[in-house]
PDB file of N, CA and C in Angstrom:
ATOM      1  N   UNK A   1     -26.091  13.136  16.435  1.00  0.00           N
ATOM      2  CA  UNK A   1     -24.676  13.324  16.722  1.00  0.00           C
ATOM      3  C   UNK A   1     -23.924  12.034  16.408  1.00  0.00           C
ATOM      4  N   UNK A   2     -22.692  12.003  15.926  1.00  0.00           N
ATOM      5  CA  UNK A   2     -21.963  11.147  15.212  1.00  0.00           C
ATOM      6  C   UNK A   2     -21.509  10.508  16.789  1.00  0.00           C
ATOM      7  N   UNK A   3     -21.361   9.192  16.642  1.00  0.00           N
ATOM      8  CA  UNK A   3     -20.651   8.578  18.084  1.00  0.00           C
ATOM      9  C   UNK A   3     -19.265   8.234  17.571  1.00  0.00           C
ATOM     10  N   UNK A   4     -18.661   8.326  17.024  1.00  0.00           N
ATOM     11  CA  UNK A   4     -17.672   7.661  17.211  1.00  0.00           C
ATOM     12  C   UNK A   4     -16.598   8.576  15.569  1.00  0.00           C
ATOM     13  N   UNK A   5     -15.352   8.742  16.049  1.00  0.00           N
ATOM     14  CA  UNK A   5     -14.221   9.045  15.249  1.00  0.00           C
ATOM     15  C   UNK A   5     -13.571   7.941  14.044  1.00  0.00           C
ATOM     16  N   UNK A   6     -13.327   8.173  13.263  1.00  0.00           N
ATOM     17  CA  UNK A   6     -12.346   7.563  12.597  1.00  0.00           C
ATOM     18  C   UNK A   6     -11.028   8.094  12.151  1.00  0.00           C
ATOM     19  N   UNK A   7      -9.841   7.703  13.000  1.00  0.00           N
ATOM     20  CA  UNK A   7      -9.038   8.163  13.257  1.00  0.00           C
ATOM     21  C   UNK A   7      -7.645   6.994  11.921  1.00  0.00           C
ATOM     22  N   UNK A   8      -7.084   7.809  11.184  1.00  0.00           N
ATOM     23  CA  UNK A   8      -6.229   7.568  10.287  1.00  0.00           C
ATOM     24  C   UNK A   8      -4.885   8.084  10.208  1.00  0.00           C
ATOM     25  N   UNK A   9      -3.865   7.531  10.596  1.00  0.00           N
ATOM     26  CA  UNK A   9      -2.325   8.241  10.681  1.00  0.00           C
ATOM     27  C   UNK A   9      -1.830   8.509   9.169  1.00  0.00           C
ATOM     28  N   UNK A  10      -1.539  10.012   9.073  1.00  0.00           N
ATOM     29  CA  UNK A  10      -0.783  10.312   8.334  1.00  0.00           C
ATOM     30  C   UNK A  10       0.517  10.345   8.284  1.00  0.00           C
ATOM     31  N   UNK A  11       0.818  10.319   9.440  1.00  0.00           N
ATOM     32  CA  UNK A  11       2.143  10.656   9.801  1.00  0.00           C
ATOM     33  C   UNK A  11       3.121   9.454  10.129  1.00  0.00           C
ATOM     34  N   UNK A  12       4.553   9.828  10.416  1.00  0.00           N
ATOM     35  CA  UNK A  12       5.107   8.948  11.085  1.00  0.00           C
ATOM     36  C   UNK A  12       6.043   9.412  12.493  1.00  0.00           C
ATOM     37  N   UNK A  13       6.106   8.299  12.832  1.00  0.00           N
ATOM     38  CA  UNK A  13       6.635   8.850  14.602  1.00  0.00           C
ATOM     39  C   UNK A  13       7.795   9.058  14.612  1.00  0.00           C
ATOM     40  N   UNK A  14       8.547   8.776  13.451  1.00  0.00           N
ATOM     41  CA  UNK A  14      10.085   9.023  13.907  1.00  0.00           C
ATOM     42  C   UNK A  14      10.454  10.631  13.645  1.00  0.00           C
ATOM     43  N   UNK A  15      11.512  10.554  14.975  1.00  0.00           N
ATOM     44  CA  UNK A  15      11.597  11.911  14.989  1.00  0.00           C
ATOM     45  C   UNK A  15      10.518  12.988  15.924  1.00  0.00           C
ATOM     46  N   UNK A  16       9.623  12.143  16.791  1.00  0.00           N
ATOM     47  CA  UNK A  16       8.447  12.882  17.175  1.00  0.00           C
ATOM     48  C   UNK A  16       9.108  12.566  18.663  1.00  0.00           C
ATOM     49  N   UNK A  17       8.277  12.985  19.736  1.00  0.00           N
ATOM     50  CA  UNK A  17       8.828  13.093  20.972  1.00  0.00           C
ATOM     51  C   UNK A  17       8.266  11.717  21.608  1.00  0.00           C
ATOM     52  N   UNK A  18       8.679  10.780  23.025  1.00  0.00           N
ATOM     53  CA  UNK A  18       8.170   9.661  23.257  1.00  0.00           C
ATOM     54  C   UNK A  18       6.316   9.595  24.056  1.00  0.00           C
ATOM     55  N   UNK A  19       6.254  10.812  24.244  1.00  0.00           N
ATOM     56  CA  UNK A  19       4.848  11.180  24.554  1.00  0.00           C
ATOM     57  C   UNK A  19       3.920  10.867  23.377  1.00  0.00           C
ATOM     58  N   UNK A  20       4.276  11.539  22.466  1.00  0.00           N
ATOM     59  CA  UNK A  20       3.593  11.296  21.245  1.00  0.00           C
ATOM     60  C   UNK A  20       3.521  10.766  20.580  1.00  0.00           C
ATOM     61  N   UNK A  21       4.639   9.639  20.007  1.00  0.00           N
ATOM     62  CA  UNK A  21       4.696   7.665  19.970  1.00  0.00           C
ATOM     63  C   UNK A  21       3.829   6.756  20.993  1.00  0.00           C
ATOM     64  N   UNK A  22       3.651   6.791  22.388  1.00  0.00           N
ATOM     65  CA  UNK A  22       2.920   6.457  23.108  1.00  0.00           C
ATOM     66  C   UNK A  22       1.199   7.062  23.003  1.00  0.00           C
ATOM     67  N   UNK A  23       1.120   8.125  22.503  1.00  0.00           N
ATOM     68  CA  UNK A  23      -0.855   8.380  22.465  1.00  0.00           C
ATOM     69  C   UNK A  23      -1.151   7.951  21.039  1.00  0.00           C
ATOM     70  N   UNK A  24       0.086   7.743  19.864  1.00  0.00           N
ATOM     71  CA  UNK A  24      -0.289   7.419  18.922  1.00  0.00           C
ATOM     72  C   UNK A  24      -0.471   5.509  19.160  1.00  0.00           C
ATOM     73  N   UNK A  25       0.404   4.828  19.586  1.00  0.00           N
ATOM     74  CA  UNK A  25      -0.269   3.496  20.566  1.00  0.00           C
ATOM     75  C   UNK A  25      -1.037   3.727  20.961  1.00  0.00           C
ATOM     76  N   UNK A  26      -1.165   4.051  21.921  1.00  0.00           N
ATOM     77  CA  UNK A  26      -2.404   4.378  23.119  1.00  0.00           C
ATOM     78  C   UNK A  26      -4.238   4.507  22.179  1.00  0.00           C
ATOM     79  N   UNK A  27      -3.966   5.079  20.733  1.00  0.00           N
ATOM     80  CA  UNK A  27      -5.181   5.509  19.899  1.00  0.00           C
ATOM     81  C   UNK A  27      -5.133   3.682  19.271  1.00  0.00           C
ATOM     82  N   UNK A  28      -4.575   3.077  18.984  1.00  0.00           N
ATOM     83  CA  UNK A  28      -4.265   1.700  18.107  1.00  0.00           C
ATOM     84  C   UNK A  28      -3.634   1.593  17.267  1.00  0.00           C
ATOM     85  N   UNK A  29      -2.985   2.810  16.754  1.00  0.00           N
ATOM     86  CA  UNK A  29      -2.550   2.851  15.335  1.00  0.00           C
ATOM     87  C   UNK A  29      -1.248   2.499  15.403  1.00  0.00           C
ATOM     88  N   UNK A  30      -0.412   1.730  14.015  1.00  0.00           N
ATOM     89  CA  UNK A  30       0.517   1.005  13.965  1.00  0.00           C
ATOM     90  C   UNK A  30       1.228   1.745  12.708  1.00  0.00           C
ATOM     91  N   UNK A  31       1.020   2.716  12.118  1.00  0.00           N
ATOM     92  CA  UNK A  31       1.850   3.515  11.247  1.00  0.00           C
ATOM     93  C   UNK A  31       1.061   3.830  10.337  1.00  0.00           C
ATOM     94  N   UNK A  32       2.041   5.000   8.831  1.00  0.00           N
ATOM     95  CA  UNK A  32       1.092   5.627   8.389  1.00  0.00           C
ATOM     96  C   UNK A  32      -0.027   4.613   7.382  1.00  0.00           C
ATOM     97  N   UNK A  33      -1.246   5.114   7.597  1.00  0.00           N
ATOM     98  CA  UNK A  33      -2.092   4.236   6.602  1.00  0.00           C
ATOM     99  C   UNK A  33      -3.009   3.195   7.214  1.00  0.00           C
ATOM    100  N   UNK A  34      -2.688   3.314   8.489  1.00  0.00           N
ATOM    101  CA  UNK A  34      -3.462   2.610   9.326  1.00  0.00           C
ATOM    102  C   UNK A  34      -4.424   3.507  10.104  1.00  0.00           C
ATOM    103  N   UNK A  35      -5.609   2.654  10.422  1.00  0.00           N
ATOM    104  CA  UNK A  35      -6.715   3.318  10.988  1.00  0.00           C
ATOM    105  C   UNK A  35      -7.238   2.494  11.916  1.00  0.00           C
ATOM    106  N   UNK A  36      -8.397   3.690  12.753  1.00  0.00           N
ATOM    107  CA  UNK A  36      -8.817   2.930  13.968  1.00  0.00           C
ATOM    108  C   UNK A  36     -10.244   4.344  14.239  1.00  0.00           C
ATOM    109  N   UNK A  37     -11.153   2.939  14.995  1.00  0.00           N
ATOM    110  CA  UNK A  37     -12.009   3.534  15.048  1.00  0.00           C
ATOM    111  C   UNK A  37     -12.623   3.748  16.445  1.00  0.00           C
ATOM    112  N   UNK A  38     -12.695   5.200  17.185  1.00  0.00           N
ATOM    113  CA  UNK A  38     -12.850   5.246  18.498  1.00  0.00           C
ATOM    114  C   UNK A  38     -13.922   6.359  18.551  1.00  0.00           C
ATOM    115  N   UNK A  39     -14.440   6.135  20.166  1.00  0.00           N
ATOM    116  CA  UNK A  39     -15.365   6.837  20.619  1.00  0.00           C
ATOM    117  C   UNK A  39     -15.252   8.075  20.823  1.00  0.00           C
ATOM    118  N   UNK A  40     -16.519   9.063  20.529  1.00  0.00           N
ATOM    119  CA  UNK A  40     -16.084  10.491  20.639  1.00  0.00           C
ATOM    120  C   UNK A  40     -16.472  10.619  22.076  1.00  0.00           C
ATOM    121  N   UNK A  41     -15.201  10.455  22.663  1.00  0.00           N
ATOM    122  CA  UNK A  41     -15.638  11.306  24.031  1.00  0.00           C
ATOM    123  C   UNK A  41     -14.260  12.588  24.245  1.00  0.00           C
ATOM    124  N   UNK A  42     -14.017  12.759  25.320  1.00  0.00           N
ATOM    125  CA  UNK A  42     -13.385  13.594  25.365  1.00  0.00           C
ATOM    126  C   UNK A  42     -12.261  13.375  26.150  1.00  0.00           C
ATOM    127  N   UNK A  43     -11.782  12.296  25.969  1.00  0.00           N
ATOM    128  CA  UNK A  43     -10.689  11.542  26.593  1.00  0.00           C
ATOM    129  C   UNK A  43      -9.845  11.497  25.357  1.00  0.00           C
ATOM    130  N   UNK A  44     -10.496  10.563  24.189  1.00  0.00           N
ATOM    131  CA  UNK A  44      -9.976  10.151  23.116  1.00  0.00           C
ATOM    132  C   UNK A  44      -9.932  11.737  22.214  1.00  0.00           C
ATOM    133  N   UNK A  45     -10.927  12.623  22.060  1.00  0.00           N
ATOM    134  CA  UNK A  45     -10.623  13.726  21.698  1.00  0.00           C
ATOM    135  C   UNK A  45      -9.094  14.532  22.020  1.00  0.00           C
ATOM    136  N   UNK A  46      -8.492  14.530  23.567  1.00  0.00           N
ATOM    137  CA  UNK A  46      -7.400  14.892  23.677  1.00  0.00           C
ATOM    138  C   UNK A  46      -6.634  14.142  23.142  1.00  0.00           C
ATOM    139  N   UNK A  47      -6.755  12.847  22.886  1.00  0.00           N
ATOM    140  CA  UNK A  47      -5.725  12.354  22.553  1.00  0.00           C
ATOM    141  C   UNK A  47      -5.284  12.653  21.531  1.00  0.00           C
ATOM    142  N   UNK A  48      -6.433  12.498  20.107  1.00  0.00           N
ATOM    143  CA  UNK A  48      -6.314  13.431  18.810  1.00  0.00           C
ATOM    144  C   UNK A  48      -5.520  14.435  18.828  1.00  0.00           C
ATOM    145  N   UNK A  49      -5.985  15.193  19.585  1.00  0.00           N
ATOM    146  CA  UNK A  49      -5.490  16.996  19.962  1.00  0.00           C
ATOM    147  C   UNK A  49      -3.728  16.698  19.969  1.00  0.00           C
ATOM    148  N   UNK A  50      -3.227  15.983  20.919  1.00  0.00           N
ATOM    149  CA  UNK A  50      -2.104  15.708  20.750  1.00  0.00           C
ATOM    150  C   UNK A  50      -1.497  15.335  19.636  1.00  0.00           C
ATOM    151  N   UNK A  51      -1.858  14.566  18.884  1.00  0.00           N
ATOM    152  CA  UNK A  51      -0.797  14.429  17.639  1.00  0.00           C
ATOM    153  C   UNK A  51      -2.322  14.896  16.299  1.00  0.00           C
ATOM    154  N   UNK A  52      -2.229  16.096  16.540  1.00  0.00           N
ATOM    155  CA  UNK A  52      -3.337  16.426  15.688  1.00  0.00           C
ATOM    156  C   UNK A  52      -2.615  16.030  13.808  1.00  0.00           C
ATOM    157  N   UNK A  53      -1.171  17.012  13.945  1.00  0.00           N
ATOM    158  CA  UNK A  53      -0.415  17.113  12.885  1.00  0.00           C
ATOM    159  C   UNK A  53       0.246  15.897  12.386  1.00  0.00           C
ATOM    160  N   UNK A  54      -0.314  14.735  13.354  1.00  0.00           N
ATOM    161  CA  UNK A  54       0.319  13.266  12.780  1.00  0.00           C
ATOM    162  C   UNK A  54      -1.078  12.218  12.131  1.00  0.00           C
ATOM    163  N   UNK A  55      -2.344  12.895  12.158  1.00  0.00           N
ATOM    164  CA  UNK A  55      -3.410  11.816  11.950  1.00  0.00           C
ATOM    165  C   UNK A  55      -4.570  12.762  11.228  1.00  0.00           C
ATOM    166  N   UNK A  56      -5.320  12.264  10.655  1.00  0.00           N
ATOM    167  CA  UNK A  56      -6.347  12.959   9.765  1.00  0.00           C
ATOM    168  C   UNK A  56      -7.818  12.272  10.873  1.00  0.00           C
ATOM    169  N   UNK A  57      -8.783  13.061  10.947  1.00  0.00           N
ATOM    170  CA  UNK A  57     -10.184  12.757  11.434  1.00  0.00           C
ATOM    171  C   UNK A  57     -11.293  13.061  11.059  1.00  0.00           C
ATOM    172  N   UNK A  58     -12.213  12.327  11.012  1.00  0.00           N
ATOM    173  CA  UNK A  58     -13.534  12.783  10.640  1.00  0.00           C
ATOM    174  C   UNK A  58     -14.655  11.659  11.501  1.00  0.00           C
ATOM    175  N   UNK A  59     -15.832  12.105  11.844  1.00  0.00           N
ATOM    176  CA  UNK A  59     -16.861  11.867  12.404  1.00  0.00           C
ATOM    177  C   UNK A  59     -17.349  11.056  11.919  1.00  0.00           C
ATOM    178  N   UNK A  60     -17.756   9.571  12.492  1.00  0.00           N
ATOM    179  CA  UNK A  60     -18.836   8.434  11.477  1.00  0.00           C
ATOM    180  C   UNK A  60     -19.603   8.063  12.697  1.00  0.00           C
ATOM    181  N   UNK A  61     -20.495   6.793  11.926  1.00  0.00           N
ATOM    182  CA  UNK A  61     -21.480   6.409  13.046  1.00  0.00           C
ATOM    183  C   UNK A  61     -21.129   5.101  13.394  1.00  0.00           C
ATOM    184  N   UNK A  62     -19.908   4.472  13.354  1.00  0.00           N
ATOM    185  CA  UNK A  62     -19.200   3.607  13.656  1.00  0.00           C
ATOM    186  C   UNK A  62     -19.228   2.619  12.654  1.00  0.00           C
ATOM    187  N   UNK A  63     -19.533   2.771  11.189  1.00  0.00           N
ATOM    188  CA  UNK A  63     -19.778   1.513  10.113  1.00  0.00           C
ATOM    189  C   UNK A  63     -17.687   1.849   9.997  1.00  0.00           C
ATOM    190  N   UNK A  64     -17.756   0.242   8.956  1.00  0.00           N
ATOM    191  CA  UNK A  64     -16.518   0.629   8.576  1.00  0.00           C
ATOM    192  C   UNK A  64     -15.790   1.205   7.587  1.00  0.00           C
ATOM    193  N   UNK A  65     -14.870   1.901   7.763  1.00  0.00           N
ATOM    194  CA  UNK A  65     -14.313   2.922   6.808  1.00  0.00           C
ATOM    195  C   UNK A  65     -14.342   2.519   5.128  1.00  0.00           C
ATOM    196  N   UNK A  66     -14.531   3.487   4.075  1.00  0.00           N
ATOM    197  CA  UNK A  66     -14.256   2.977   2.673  1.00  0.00           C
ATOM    198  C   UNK A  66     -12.697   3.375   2.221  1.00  0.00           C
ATOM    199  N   UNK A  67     -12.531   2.120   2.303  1.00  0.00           N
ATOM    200  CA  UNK A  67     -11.020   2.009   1.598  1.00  0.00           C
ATOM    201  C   UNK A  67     -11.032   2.727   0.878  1.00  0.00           C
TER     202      UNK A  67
END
């Protein structure tokens, strides 16, 4: 089982509600094109869930992403 997410914003916050500017902080990410790499639990899973339509994901084993 993969431990850990790699989480990449597609999106941008403007125009989005202040809940969902705050979990997109809350994940690390600083705008589109930026990435971050977090644990699959199911804390950080909701958080995904929330701005599903603002960030792209896929499953790694925590190496770092290929540019």
């Amino acid at each position: 089982m993969k431990t850990k997410l790699l989480v990449r914003q597609t999106g941008s916050v403007i125009g989005q509600t202040e809940h969902q500017r705050k979990v997109i902080k809350g994940l690390g990410l600083r705008g589109p094109g930026s990435h971050v790499i977090v644990a699959n639990t199911p804390s950080f899973r909701g958080m995904v869930k929330k701005v599903l339509h603002l960030v792209a994901v896929e499953e790694t084993d925590g190496a770092a992403p290929k540019a």
